[in-house]
N, C-alpha and C. Protein backbone atom coordinates (compact mmCIF):
# COMPACT_ATOMS: atom_id res chain seq x y z
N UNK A 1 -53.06 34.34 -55.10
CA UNK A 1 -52.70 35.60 -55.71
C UNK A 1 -53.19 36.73 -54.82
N UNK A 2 -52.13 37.63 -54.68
CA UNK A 2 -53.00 38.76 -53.53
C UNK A 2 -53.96 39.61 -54.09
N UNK A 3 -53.07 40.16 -55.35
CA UNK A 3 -53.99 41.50 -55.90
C UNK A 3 -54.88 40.50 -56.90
N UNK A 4 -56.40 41.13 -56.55
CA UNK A 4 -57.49 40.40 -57.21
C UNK A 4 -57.42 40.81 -58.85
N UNK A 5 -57.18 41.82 -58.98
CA UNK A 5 -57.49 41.75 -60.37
C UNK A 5 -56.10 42.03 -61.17
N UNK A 6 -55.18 41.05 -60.71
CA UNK A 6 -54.04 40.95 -61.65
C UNK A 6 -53.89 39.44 -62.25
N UNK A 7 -54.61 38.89 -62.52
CA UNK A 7 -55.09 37.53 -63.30
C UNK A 7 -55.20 38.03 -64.66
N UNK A 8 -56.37 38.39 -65.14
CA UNK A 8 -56.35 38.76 -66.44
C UNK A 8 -55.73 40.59 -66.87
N UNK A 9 -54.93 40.56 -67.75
CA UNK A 9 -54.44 41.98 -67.58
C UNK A 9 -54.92 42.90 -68.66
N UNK A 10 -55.05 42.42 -70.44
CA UNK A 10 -55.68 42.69 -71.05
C UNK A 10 -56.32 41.96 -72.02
N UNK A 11 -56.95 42.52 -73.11
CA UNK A 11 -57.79 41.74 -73.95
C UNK A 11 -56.41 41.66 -75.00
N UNK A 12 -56.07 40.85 -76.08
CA UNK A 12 -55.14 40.85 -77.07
C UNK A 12 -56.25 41.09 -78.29
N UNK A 13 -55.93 42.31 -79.20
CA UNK A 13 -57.02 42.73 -80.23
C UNK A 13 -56.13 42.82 -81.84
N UNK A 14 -55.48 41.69 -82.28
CA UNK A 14 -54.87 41.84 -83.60
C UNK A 14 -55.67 41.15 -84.57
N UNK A 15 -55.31 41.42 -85.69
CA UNK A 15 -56.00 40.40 -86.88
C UNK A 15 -56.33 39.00 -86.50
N UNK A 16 -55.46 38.20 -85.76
CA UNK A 16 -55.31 36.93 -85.46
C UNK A 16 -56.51 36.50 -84.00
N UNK A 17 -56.45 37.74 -83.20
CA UNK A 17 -57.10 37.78 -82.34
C UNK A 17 -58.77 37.83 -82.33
N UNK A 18 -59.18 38.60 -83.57
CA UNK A 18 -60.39 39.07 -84.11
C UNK A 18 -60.79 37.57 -85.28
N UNK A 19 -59.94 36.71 -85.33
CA UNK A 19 -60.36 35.88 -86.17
C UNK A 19 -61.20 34.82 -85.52
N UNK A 20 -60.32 34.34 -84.28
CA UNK A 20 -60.36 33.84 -83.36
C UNK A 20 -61.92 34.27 -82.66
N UNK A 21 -62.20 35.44 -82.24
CA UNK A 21 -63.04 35.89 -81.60
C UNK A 21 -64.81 35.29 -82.65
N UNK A 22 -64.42 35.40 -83.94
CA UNK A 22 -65.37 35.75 -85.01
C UNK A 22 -65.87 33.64 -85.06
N UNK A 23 -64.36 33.12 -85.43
CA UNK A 23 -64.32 31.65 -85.70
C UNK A 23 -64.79 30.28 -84.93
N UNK A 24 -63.93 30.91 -83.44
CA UNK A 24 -63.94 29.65 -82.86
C UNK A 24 -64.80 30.20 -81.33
N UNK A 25 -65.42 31.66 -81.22
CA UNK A 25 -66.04 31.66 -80.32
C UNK A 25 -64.52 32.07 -79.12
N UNK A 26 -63.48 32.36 -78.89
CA UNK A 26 -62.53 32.70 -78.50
C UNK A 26 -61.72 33.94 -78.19
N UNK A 27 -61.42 34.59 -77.13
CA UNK A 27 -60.92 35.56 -76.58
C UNK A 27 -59.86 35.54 -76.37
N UNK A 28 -58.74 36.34 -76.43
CA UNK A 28 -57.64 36.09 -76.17
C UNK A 28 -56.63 37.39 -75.31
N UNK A 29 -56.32 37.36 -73.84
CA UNK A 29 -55.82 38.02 -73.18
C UNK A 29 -54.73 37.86 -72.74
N UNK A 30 -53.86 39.12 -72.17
CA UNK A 30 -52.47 38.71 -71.47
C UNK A 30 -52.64 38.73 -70.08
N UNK A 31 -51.98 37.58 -69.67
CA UNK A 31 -52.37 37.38 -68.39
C UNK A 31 -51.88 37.20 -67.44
N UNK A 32 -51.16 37.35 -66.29
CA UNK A 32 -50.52 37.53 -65.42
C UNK A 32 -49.71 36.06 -65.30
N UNK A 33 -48.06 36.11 -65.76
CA UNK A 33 -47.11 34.79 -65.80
C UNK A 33 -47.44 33.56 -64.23
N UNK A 34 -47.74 34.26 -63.12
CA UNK A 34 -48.11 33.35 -62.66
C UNK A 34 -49.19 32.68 -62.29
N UNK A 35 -50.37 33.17 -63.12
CA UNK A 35 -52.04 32.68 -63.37
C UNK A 35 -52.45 31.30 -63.33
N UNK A 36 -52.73 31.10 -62.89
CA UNK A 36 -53.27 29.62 -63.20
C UNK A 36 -54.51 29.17 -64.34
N UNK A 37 -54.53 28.30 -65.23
CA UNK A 37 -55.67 28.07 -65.78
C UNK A 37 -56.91 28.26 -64.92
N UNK A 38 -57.17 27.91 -63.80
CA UNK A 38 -58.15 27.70 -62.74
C UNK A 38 -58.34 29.76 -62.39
N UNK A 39 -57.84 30.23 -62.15
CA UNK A 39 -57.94 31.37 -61.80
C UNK A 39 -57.91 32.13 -63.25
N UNK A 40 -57.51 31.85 -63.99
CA UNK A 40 -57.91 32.44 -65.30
C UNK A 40 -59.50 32.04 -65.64
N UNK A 41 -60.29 31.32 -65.25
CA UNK A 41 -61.52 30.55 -65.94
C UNK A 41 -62.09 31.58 -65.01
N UNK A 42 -61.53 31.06 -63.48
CA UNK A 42 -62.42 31.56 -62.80
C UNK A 42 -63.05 33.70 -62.76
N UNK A 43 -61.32 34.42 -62.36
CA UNK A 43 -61.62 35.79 -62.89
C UNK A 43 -62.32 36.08 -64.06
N UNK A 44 -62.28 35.50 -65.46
CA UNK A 44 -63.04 35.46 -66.03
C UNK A 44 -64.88 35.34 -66.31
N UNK A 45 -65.15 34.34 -65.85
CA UNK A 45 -66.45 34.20 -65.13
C UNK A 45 -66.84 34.92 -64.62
N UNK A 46 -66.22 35.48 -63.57
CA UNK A 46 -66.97 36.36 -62.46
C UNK A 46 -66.82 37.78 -62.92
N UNK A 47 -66.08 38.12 -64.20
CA UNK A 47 -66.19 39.76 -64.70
C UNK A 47 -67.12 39.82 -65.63
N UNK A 48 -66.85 38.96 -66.64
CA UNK A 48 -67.85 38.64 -67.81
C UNK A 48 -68.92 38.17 -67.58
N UNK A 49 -69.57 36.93 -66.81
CA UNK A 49 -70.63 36.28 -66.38
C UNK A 49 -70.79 35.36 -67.38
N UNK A 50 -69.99 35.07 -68.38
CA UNK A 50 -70.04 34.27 -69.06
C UNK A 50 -69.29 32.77 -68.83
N UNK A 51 -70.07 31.62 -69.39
CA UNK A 51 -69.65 30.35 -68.86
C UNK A 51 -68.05 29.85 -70.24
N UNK A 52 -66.78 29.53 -69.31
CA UNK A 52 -65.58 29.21 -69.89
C UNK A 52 -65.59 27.94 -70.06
N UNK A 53 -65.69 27.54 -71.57
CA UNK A 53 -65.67 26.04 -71.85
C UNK A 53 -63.97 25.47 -71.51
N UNK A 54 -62.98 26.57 -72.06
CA UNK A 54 -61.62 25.74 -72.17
C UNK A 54 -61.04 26.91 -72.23
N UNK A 55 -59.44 26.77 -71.27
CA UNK A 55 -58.47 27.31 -71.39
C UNK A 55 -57.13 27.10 -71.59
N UNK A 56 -56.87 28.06 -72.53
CA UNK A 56 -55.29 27.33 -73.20
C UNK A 56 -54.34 28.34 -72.95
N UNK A 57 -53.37 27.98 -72.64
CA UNK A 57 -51.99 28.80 -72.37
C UNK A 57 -50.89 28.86 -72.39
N UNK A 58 -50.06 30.11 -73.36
CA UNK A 58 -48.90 30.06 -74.18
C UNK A 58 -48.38 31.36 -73.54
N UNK A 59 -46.84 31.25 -73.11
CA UNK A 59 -45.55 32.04 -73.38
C UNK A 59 -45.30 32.59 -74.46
N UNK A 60 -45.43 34.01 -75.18
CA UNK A 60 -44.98 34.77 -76.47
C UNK A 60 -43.64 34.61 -76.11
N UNK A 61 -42.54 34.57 -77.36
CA UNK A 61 -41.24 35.11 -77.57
C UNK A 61 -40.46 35.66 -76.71
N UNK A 62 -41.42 36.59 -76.03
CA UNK A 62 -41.30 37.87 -75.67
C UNK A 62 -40.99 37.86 -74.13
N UNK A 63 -41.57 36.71 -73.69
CA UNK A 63 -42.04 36.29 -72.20
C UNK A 63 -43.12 36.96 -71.70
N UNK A 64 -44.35 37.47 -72.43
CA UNK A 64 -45.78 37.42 -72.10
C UNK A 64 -46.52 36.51 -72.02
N UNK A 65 -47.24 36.12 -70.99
CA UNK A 65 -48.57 34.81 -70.87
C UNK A 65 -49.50 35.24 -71.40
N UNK A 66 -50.03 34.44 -72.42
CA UNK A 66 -51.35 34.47 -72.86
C UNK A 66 -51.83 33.84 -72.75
N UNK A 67 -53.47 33.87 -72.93
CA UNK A 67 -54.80 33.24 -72.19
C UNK A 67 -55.62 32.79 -73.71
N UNK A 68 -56.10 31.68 -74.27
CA UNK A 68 -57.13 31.80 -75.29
C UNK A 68 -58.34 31.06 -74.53
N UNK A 69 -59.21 32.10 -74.24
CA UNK A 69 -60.40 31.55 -73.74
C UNK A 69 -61.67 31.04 -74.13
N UNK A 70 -61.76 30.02 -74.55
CA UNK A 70 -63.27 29.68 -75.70
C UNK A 70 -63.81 29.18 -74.73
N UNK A 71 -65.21 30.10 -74.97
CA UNK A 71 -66.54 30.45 -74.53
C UNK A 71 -67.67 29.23 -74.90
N UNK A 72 -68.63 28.81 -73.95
CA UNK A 72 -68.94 27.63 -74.05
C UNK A 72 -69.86 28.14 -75.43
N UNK A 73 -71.19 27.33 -75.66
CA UNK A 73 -72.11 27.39 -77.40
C UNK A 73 -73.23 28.76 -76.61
N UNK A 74 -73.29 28.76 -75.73
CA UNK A 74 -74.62 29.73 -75.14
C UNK A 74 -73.92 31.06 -74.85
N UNK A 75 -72.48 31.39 -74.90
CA UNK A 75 -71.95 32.46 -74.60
C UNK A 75 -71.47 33.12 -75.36
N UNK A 76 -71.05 34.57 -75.75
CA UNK A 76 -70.80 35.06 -76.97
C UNK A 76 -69.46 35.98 -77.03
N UNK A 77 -68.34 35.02 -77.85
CA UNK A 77 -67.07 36.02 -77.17
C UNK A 77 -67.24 37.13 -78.34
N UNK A 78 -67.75 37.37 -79.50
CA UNK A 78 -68.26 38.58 -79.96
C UNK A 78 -69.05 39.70 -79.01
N UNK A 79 -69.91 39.52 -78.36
CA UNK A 79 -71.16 40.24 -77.59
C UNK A 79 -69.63 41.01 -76.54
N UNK A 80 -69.02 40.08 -76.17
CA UNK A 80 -68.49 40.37 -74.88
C UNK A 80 -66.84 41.20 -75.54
N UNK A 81 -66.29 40.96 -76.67
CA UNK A 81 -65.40 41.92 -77.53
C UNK A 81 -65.88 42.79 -77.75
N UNK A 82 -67.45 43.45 -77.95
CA UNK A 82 -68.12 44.66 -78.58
C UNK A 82 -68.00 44.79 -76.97
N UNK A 83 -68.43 44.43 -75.57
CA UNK A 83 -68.68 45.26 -74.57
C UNK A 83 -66.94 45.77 -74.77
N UNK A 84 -66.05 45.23 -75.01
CA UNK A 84 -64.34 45.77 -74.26
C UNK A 84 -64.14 46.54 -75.27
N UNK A 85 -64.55 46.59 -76.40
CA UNK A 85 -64.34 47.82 -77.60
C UNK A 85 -63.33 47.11 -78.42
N UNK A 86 -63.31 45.65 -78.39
CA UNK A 86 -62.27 45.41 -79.69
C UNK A 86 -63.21 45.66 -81.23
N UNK A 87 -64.38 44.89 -81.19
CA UNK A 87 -65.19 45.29 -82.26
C UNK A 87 -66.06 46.31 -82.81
């Protein structure tokens, strides 16, 4: 990928998103269609500093990529939603 910070593009902040964040320890961003899981874990990591247990990734309707990123047991995707201002 050339441009470094076109991997993750934003945070996704809806009801569904905030449940997620609260439930399963999980973040959820839109993320650049040709991202790789591997470069999604990784940009991640290295902005947040937080360790990425698992990444999952879905096509909206719409043809947006999304990212659901759950955060390993020692990392806090709450702590790290209050730093981006979803909470």
């Amino acid at each position: 990928m050339s441009s470094e910070s076109q991997v993750l593009l934003y945070p996704i902040h809806t009801e569904k998103a905030i449940n997620y964040i609260e439930k399963y320890n999980t973040l959820i961003f839109a993320v650049s269609r040709t991202a790789t899981k591997q470069q999604i874990r990784e940009e991640f990591e290295r902005k947040f500093g937080a360790k990425v247990e698992k990444v999952r990734t879905l096509i909206t309707m719409r043809g947006e990529k999304r990212a659901l990123i759950k955060l390993s047991p020692e990392s806090s995707a709450e702590e790290i939603a209050t730093r981006l201002g979803l909470l």
